[in-house]
Structure formats: structure tokens, C-alpha cells
PDB file of N, CA and C in Angstrom:
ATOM      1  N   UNK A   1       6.074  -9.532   9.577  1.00  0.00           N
ATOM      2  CA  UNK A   1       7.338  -9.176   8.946  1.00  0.00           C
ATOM      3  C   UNK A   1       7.085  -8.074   7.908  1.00  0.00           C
ATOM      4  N   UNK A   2       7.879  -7.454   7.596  1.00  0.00           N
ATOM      5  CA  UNK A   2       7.775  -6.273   6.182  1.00  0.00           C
ATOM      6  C   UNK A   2       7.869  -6.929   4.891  1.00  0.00           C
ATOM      7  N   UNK A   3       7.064  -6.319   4.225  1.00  0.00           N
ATOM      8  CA  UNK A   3       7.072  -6.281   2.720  1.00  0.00           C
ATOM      9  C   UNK A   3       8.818  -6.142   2.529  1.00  0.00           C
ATOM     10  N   UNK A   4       8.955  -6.868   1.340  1.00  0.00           N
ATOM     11  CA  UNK A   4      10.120  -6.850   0.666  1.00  0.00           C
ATOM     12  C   UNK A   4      10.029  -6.457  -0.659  1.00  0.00           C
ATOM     13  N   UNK A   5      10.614  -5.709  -1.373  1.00  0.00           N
ATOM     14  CA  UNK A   5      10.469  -5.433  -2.600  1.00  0.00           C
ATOM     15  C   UNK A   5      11.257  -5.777  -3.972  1.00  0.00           C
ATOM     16  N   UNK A   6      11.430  -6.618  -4.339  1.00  0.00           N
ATOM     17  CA  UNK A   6      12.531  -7.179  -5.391  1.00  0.00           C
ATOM     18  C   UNK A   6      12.900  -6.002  -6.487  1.00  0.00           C
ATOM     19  N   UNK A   7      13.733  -5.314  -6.705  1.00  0.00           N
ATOM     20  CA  UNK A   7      14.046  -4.635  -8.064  1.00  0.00           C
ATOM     21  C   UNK A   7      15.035  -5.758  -8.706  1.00  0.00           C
ATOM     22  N   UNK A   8      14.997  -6.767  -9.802  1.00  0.00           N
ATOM     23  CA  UNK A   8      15.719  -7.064 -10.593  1.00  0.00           C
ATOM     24  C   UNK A   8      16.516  -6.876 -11.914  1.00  0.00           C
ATOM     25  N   UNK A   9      17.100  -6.519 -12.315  1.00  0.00           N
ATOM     26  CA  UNK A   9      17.894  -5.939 -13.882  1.00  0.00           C
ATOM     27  C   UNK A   9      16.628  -6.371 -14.962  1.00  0.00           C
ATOM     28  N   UNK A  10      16.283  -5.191 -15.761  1.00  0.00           N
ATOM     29  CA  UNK A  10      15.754  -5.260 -17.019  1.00  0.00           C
ATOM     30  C   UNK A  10      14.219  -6.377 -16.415  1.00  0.00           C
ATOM     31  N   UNK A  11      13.803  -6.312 -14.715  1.00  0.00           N
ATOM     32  CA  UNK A  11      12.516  -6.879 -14.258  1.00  0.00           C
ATOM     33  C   UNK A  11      12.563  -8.393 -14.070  1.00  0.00           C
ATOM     34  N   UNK A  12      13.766  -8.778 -14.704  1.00  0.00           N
ATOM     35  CA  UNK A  12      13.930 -10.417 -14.449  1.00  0.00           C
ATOM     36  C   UNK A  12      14.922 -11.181 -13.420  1.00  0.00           C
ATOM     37  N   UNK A  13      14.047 -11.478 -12.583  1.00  0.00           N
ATOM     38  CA  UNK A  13      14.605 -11.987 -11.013  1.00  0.00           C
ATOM     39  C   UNK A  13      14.421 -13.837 -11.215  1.00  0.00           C
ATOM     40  N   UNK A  14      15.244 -13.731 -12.224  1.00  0.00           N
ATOM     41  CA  UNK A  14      15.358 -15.595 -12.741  1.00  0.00           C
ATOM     42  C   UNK A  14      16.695 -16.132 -11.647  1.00  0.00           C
ATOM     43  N   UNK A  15      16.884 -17.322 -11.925  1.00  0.00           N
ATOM     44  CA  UNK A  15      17.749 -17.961 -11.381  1.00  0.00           C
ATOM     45  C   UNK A  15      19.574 -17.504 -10.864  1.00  0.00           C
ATOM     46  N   UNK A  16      19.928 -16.892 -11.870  1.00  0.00           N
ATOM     47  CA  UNK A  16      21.293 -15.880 -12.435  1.00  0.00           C
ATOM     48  C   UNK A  16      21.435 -14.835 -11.236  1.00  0.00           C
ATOM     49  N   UNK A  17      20.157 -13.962 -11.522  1.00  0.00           N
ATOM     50  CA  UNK A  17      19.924 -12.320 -10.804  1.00  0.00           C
ATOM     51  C   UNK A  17      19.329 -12.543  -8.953  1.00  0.00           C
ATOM     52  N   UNK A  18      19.100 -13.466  -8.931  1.00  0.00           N
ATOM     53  CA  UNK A  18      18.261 -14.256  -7.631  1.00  0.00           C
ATOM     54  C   UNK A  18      19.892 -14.744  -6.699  1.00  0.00           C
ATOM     55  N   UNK A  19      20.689 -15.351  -7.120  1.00  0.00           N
ATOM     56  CA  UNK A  19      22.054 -15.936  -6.868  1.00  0.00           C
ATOM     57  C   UNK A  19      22.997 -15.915  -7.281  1.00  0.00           C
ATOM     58  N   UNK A  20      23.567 -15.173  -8.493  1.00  0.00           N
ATOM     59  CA  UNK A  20      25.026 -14.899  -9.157  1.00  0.00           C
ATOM     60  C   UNK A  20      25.151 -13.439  -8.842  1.00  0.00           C
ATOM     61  N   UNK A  21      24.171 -12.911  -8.925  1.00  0.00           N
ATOM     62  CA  UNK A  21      25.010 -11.045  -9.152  1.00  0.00           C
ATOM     63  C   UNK A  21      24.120 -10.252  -7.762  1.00  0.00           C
ATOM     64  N   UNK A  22      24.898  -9.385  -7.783  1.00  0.00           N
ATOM     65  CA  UNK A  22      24.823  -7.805  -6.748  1.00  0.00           C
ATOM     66  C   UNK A  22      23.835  -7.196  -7.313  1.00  0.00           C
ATOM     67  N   UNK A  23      23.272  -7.190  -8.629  1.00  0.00           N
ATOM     68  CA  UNK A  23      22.481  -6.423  -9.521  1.00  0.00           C
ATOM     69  C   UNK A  23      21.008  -5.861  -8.746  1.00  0.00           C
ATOM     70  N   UNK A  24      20.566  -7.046  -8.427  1.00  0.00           N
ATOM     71  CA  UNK A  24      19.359  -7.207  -7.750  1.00  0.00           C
ATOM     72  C   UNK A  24      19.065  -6.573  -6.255  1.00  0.00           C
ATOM     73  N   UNK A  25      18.310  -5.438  -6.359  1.00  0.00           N
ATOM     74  CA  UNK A  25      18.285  -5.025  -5.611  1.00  0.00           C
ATOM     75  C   UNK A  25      17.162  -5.397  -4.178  1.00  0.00           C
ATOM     76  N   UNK A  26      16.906  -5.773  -2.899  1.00  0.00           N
ATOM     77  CA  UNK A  26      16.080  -6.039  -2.064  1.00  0.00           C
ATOM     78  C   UNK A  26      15.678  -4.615  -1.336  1.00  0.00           C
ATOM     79  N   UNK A  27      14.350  -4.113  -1.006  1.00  0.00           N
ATOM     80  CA  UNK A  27      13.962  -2.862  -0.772  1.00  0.00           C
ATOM     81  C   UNK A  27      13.370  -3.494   0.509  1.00  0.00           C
ATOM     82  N   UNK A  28      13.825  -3.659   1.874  1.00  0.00           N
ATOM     83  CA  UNK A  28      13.018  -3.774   2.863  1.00  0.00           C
ATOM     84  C   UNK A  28      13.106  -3.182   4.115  1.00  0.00           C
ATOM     85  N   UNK A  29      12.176  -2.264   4.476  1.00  0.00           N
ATOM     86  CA  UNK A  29      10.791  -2.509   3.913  1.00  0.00           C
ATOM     87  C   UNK A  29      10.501  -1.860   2.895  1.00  0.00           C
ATOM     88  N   UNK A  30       9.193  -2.152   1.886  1.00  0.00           N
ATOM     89  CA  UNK A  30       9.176  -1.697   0.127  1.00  0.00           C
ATOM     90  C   UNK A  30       8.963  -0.661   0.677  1.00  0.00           C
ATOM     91  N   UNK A  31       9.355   0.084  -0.214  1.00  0.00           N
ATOM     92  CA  UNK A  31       8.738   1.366  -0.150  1.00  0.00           C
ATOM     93  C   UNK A  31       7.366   1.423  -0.935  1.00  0.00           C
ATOM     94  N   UNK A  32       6.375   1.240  -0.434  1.00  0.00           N
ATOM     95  CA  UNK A  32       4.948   1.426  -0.529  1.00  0.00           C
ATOM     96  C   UNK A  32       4.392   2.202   0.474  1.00  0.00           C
ATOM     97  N   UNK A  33       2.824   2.353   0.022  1.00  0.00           N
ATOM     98  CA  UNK A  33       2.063   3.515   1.162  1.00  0.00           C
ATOM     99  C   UNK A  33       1.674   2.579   1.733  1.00  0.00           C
ATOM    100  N   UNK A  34       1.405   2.625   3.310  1.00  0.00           N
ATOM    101  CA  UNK A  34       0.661   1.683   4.418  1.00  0.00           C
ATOM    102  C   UNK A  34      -0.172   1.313   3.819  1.00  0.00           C
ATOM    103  N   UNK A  35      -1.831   1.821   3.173  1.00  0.00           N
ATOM    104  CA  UNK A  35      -2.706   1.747   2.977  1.00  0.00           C
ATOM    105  C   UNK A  35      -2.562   0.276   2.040  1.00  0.00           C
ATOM    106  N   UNK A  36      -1.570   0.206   1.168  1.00  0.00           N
ATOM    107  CA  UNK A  36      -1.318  -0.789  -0.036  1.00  0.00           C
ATOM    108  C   UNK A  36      -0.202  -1.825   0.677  1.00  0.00           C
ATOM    109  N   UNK A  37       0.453  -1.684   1.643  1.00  0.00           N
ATOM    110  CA  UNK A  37       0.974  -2.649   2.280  1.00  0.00           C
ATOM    111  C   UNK A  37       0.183  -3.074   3.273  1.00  0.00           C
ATOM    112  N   UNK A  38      -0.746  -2.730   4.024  1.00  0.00           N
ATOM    113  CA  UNK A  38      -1.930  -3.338   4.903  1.00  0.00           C
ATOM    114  C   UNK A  38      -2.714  -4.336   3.727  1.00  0.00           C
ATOM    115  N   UNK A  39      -3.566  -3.731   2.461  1.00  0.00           N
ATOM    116  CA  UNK A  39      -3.683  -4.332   1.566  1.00  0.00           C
ATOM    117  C   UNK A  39      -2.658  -5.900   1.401  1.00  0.00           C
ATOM    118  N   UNK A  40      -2.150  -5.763   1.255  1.00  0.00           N
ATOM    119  CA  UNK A  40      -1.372  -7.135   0.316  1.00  0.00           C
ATOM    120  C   UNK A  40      -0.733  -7.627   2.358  1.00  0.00           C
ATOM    121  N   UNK A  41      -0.769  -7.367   3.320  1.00  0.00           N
ATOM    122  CA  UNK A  41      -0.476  -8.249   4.477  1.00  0.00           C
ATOM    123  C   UNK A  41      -2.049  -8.430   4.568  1.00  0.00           C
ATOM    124  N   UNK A  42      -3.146  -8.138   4.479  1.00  0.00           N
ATOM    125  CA  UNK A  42      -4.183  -9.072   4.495  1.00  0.00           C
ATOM    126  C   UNK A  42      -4.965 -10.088   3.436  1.00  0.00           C
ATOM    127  N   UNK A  43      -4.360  -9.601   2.008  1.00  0.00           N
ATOM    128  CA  UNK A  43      -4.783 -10.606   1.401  1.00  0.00           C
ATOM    129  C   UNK A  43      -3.788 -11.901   1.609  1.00  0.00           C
ATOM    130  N   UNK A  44      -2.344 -11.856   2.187  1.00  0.00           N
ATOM    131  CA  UNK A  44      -1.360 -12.955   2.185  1.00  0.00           C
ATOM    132  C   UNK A  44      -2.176 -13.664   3.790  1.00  0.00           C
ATOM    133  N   UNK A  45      -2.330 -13.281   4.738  1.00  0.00           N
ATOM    134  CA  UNK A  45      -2.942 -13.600   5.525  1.00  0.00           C
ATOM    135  C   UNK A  45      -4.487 -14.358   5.628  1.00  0.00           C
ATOM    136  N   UNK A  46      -5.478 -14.135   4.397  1.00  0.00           N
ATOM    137  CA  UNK A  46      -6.493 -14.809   4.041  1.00  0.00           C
ATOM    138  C   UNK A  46      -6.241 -15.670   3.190  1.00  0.00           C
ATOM    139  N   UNK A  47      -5.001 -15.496   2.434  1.00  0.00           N
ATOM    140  CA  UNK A  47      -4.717 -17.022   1.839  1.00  0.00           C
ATOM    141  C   UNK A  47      -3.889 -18.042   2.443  1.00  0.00           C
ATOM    142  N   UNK A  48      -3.298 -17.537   3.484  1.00  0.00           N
ATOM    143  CA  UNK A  48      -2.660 -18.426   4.853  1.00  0.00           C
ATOM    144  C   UNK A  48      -3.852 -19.362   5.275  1.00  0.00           C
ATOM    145  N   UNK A  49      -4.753 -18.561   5.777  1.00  0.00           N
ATOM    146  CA  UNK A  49      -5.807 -19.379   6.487  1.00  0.00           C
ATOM    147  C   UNK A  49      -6.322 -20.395   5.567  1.00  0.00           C
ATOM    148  N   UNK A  50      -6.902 -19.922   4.204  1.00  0.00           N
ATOM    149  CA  UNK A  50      -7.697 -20.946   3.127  1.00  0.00           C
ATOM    150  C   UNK A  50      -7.135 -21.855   3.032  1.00  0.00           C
ATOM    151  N   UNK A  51      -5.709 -22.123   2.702  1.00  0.00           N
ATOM    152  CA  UNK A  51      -5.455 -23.028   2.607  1.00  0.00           C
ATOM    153  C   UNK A  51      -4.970 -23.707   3.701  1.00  0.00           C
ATOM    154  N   UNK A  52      -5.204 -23.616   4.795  1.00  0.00           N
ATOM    155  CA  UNK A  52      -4.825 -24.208   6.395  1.00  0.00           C
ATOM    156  C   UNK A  52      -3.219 -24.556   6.413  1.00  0.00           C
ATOM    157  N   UNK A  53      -2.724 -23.422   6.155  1.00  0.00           N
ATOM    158  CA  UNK A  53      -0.932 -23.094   6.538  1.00  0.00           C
ATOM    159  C   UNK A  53      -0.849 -23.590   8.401  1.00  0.00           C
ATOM    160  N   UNK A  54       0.078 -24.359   8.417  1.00  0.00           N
ATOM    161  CA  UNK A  54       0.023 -24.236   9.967  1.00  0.00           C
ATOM    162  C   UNK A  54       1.953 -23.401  10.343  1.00  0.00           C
ATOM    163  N   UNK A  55       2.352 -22.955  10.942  1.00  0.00           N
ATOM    164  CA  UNK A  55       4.004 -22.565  10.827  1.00  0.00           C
ATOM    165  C   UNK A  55       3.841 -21.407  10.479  1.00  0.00           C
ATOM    166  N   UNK A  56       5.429 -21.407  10.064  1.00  0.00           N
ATOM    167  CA  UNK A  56       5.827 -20.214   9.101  1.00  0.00           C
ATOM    168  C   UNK A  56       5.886 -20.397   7.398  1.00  0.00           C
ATOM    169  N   UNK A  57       5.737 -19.444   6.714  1.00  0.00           N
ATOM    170  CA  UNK A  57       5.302 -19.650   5.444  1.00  0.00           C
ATOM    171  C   UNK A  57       5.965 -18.167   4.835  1.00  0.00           C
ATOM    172  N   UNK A  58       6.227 -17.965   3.444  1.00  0.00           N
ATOM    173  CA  UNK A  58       7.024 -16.926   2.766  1.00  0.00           C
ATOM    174  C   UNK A  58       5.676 -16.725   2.060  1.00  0.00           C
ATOM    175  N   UNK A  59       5.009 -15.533   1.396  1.00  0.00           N
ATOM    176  CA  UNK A  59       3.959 -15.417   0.595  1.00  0.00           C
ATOM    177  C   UNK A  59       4.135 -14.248  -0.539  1.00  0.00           C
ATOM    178  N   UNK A  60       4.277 -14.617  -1.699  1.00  0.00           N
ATOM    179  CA  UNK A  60       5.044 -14.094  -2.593  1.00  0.00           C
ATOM    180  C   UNK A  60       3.931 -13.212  -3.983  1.00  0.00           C
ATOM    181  N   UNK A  61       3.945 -12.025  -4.128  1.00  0.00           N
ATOM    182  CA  UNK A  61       2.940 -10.766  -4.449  1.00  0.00           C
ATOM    183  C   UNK A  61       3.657 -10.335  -5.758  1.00  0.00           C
ATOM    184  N   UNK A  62       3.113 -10.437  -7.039  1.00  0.00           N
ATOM    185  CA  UNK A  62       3.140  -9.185  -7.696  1.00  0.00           C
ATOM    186  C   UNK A  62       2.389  -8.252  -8.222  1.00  0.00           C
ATOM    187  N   UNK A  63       2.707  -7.189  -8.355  1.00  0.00           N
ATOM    188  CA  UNK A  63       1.918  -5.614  -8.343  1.00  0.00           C
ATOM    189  C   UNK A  63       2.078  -5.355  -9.694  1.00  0.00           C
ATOM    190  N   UNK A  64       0.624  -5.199 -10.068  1.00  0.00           N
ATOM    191  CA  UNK A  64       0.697  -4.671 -11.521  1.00  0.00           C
ATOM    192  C   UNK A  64       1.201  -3.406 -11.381  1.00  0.00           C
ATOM    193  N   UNK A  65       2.245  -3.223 -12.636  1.00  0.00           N
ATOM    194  CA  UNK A  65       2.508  -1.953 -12.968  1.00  0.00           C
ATOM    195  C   UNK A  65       1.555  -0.826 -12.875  1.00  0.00           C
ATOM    196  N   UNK A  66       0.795  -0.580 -13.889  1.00  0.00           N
ATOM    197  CA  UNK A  66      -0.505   0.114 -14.004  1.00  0.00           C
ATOM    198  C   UNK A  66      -0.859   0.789 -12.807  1.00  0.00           C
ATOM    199  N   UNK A  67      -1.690  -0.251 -12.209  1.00  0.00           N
ATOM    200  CA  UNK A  67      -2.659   0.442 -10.677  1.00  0.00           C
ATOM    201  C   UNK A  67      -2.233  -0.352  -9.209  1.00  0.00           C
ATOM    202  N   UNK A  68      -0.869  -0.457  -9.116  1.00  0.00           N
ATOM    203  CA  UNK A  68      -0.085  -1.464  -7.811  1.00  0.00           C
ATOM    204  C   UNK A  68      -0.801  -2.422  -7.283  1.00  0.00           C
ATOM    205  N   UNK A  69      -2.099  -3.014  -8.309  1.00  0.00           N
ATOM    206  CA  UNK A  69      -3.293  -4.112  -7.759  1.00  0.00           C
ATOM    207  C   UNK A  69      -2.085  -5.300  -7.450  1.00  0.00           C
ATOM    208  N   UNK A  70      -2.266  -5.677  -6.287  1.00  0.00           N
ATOM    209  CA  UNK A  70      -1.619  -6.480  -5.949  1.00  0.00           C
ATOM    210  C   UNK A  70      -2.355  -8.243  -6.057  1.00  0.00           C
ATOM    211  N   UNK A  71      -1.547  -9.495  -6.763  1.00  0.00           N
ATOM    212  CA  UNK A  71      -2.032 -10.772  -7.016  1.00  0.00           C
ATOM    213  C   UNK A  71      -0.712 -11.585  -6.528  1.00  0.00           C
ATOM    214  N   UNK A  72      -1.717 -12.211  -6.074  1.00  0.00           N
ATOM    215  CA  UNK A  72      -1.061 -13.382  -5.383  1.00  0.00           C
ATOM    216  C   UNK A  72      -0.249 -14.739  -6.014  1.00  0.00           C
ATOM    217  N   UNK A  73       0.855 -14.566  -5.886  1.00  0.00           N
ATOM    218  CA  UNK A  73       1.536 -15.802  -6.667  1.00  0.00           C
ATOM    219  C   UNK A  73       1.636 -17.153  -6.401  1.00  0.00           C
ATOM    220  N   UNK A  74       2.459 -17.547  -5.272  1.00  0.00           N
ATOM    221  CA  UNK A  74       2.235 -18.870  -4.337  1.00  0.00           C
ATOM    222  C   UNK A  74       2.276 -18.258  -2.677  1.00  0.00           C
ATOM    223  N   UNK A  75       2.158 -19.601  -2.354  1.00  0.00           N
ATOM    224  CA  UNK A  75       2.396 -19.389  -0.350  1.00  0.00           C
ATOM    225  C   UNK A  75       3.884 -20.773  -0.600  1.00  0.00           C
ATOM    226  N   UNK A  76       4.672 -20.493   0.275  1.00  0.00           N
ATOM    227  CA  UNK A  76       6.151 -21.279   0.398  1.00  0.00           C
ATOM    228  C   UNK A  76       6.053 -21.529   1.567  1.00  0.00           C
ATOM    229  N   UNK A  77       5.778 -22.902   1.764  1.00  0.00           N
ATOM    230  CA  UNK A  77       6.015 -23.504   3.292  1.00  0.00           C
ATOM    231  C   UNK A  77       6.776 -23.656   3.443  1.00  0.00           C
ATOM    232  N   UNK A  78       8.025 -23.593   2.909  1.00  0.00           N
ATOM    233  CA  UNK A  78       8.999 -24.546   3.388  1.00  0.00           C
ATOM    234  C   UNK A  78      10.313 -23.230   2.875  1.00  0.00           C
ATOM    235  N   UNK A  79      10.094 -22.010   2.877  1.00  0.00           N
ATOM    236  CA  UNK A  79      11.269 -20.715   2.345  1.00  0.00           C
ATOM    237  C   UNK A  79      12.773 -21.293   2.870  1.00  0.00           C
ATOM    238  N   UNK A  80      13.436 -20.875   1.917  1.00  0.00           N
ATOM    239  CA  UNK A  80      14.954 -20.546   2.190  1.00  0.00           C
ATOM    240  C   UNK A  80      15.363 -20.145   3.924  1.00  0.00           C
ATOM    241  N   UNK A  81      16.417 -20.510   4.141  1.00  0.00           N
ATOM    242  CA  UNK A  81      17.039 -19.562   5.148  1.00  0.00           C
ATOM    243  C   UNK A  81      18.546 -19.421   4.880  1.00  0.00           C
ATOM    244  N   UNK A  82      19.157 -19.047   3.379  1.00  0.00           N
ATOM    245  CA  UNK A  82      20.341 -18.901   3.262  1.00  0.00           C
ATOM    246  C   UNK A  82      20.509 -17.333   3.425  1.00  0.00           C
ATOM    247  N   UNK A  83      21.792 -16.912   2.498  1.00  0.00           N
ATOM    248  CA  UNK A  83      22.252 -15.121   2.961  1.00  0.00           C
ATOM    249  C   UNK A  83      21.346 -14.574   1.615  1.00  0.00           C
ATOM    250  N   UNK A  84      20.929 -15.364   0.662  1.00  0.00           N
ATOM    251  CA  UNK A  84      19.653 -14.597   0.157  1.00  0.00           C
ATOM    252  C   UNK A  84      18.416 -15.031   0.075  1.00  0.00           C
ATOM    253  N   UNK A  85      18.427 -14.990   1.123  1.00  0.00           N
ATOM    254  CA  UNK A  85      16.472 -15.540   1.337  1.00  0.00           C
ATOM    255  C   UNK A  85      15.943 -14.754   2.019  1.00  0.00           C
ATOM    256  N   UNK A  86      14.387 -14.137   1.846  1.00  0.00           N
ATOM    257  CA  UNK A  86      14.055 -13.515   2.180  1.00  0.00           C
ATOM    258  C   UNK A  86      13.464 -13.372   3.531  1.00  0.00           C
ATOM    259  N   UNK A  87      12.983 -14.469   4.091  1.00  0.00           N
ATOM    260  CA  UNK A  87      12.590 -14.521   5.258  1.00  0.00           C
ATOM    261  C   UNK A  87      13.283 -13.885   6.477  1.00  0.00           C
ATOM    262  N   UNK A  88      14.734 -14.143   5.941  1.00  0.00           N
ATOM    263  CA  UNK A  88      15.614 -13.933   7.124  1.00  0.00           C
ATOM    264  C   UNK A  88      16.306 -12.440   6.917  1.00  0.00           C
ATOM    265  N   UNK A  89      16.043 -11.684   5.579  1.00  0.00           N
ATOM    266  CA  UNK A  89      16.036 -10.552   5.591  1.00  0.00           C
ATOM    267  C   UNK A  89      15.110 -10.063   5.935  1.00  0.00           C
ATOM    268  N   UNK A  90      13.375  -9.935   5.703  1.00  0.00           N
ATOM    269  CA  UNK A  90      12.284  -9.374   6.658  1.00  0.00           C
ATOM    270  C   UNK A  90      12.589  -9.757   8.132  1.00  0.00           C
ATOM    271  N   UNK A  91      13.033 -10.239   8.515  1.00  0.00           N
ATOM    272  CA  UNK A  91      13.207 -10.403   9.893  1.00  0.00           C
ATOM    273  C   UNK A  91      14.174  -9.460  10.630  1.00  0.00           C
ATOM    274  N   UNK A  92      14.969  -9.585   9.856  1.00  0.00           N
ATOM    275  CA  UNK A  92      16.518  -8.489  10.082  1.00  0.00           C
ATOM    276  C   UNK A  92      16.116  -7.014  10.180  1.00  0.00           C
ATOM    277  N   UNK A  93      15.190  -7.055   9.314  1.00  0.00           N
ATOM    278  CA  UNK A  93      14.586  -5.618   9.483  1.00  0.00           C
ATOM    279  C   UNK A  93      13.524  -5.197  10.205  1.00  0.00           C
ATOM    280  N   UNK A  94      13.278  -6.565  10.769  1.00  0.00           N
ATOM    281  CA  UNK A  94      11.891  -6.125  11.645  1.00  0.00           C
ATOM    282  C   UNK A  94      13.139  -6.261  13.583  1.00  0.00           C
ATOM    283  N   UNK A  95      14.061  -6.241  13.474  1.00  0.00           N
ATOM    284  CA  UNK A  95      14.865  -6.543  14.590  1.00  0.00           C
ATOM    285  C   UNK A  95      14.875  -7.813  15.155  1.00  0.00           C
ATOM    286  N   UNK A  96      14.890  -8.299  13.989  1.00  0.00           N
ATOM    287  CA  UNK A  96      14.987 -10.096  14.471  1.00  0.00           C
ATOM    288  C   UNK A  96      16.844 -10.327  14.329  1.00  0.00           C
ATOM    289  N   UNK A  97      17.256 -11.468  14.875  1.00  0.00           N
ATOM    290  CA  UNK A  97      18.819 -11.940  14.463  1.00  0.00           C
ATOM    291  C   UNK A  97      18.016 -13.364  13.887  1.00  0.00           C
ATOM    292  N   UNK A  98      19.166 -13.928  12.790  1.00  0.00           N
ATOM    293  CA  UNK A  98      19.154 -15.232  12.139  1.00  0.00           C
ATOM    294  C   UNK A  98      18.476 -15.876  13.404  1.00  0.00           C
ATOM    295  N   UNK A  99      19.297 -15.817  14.732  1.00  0.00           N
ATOM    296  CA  UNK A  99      19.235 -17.537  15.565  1.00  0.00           C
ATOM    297  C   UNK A  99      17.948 -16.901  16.126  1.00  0.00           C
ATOM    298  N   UNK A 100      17.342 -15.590  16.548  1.00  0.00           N
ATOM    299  CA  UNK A 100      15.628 -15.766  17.089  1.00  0.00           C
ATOM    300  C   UNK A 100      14.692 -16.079  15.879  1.00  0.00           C
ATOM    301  N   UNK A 101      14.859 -15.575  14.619  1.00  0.00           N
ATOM    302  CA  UNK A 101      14.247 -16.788  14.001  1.00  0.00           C
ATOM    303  C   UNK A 101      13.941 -17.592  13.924  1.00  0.00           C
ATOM    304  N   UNK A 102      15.083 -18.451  13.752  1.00  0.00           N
ATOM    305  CA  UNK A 102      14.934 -20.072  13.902  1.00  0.00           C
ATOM    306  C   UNK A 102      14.898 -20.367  15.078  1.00  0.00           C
ATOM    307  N   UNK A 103      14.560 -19.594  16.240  1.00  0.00           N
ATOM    308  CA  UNK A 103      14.046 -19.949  17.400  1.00  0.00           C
ATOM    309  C   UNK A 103      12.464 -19.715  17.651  1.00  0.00           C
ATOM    310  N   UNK A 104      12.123 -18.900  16.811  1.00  0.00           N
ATOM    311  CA  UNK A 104      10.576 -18.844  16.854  1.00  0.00           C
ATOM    312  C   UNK A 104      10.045 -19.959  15.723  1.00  0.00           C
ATOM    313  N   UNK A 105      10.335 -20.134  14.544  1.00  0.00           N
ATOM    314  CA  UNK A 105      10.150 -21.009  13.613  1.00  0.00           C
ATOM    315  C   UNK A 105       9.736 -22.544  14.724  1.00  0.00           C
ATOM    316  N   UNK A 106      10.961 -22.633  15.726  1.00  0.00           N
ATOM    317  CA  UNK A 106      11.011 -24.204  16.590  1.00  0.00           C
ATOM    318  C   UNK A 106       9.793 -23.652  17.061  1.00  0.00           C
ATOM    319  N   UNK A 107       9.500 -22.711  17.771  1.00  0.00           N
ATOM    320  CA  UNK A 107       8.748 -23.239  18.775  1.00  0.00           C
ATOM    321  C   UNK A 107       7.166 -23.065  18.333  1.00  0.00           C
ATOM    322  N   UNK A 108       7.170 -22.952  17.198  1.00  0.00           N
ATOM    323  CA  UNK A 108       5.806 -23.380  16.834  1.00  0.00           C
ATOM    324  C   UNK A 108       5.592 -24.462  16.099  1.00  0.00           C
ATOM    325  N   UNK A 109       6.806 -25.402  15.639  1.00  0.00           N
ATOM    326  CA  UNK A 109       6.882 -26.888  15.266  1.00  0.00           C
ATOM    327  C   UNK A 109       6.197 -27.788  16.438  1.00  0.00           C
ATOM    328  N   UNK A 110       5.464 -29.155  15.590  1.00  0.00           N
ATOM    329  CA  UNK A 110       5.532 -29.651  16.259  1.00  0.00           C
ATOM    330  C   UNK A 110       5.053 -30.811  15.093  1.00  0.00           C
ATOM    331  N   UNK A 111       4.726 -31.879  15.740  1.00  0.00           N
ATOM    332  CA  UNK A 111       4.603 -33.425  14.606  1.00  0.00           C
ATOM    333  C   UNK A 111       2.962 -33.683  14.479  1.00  0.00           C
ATOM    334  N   UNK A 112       2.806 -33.411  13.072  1.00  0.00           N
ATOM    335  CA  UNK A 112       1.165 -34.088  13.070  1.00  0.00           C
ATOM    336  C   UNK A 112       1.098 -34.886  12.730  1.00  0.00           C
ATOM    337  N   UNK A 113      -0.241 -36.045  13.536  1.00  0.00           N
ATOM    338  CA  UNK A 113      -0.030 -37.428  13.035  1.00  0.00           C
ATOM    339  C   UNK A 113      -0.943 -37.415  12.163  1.00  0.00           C
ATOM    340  N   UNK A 114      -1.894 -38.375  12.082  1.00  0.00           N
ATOM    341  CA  UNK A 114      -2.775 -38.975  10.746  1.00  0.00           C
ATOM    342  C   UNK A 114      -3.953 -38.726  12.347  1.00  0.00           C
ATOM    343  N   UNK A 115      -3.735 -38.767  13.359  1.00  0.00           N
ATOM    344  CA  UNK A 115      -5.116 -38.688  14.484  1.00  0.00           C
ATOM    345  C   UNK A 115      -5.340 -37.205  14.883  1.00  0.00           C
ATOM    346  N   UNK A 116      -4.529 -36.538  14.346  1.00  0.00           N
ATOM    347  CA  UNK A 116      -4.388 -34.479  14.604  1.00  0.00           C
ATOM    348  C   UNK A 116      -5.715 -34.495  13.913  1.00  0.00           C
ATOM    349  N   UNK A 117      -6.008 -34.667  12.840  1.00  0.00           N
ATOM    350  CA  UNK A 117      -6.326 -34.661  11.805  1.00  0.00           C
ATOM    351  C   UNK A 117      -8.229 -35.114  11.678  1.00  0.00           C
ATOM    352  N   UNK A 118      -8.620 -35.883  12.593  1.00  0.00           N
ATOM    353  CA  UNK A 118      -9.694 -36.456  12.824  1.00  0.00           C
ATOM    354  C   UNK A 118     -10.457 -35.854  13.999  1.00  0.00           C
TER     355      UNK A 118
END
């Protein structure tokens, strides 16, 4: 999926600017150079694996001002799929619709027991 880029009012993408207002702007795909978006899709991808993500997962980056060093915030197993969530906007832009989403999301579900596991 593409990088997404949050611009929020005055940098604060709190609760308010995230779900009450238009303010907040979504940039997808960010406008970054490949070189620094290859960057930050492989460090989100080596922290997929470490921590044995199985599914789909949201993986959430911020870029120091300074030198765009990109650090890792959390991994979201379990992301949104409302009209502002991001998943389902990287998708939109990668030529996905809402329902092949959640049609690819299914078909990599499945039930682990306590014997997957052993």
C-alpha cells in the first residue's frame, strides 16, 4: 500500500483534528522521494516479521523534522475501516475499492488454535 502522510493544524493530529474537522490534511501517496519511502516500507516490514504479525496490520512512522530519519511508532493489528481510516484510503489509492479490501483482509483470515502454535 502507499505511504500516507498526515498534515495536521499547528502538527497536532489528536482526537478533535483526526474526527471533527476538514483541517487535516491526508497526502496519499506522501509526497516523499522513493529512496525514503522504500526506507520506511522496509523498516515497517522488518518490524511486521519481529514481532510475528500474521494478517493485515496498519504501521504507523514519524519523520524527524531535521533529517526525515524515519522511527517507528506502533504496528495496529486490528486498524480502522471507517471514512477516516487509513487503510482504506492507501488502498483507494493503490486501486483497491472498500469491498476488495475486505475481501483480501478474509481471505487471509483464518482461526488459530492453542495446537497452530506447537
Amino acid at each position: 500500500m502507499p505511504l500516507i502522510e498526515i498534515v495536521a493544524p499547528d502538527g497536532n493530529y489528536d482526537y478533535q483534528n483526526k474526527y471533527f474537522t476538514d483541517d487535516t490534511k491526508y497526502l496519499c501517496p506522501a509526497p516523499i522521494d522513493e529512496a525514503l519511502t522504500q526506507e520506511i516500507k522496509t523498516m515497517c516490514e522488518e518490524a511486521y516479521r519481529a514481532v510475528n504479525c500474521e494478517g493485515w496490520a496498519r504501521i504507523d512512522v514519524l519523520l524527524r523534522a531535521s533529517d526525515n530519519k524515519p522511527f517507528l511508532i506502533e504496528i495496529n493489528t486490528s486498524p480502522g475501516m471507517t471514512g477516516h481510516s487509513l487503510v482504506p484510503m492507501a488502498a483507494k489509492a493503490a486501486g483497491m475499492s472498500y469491498e476488495d479490501v475486505c475481501i483480501e483482509i478474509l481471505k487471509t483470515a483464518r482461526l488459530k488454535t492453542a495446537t497452530d502454535s506447537e
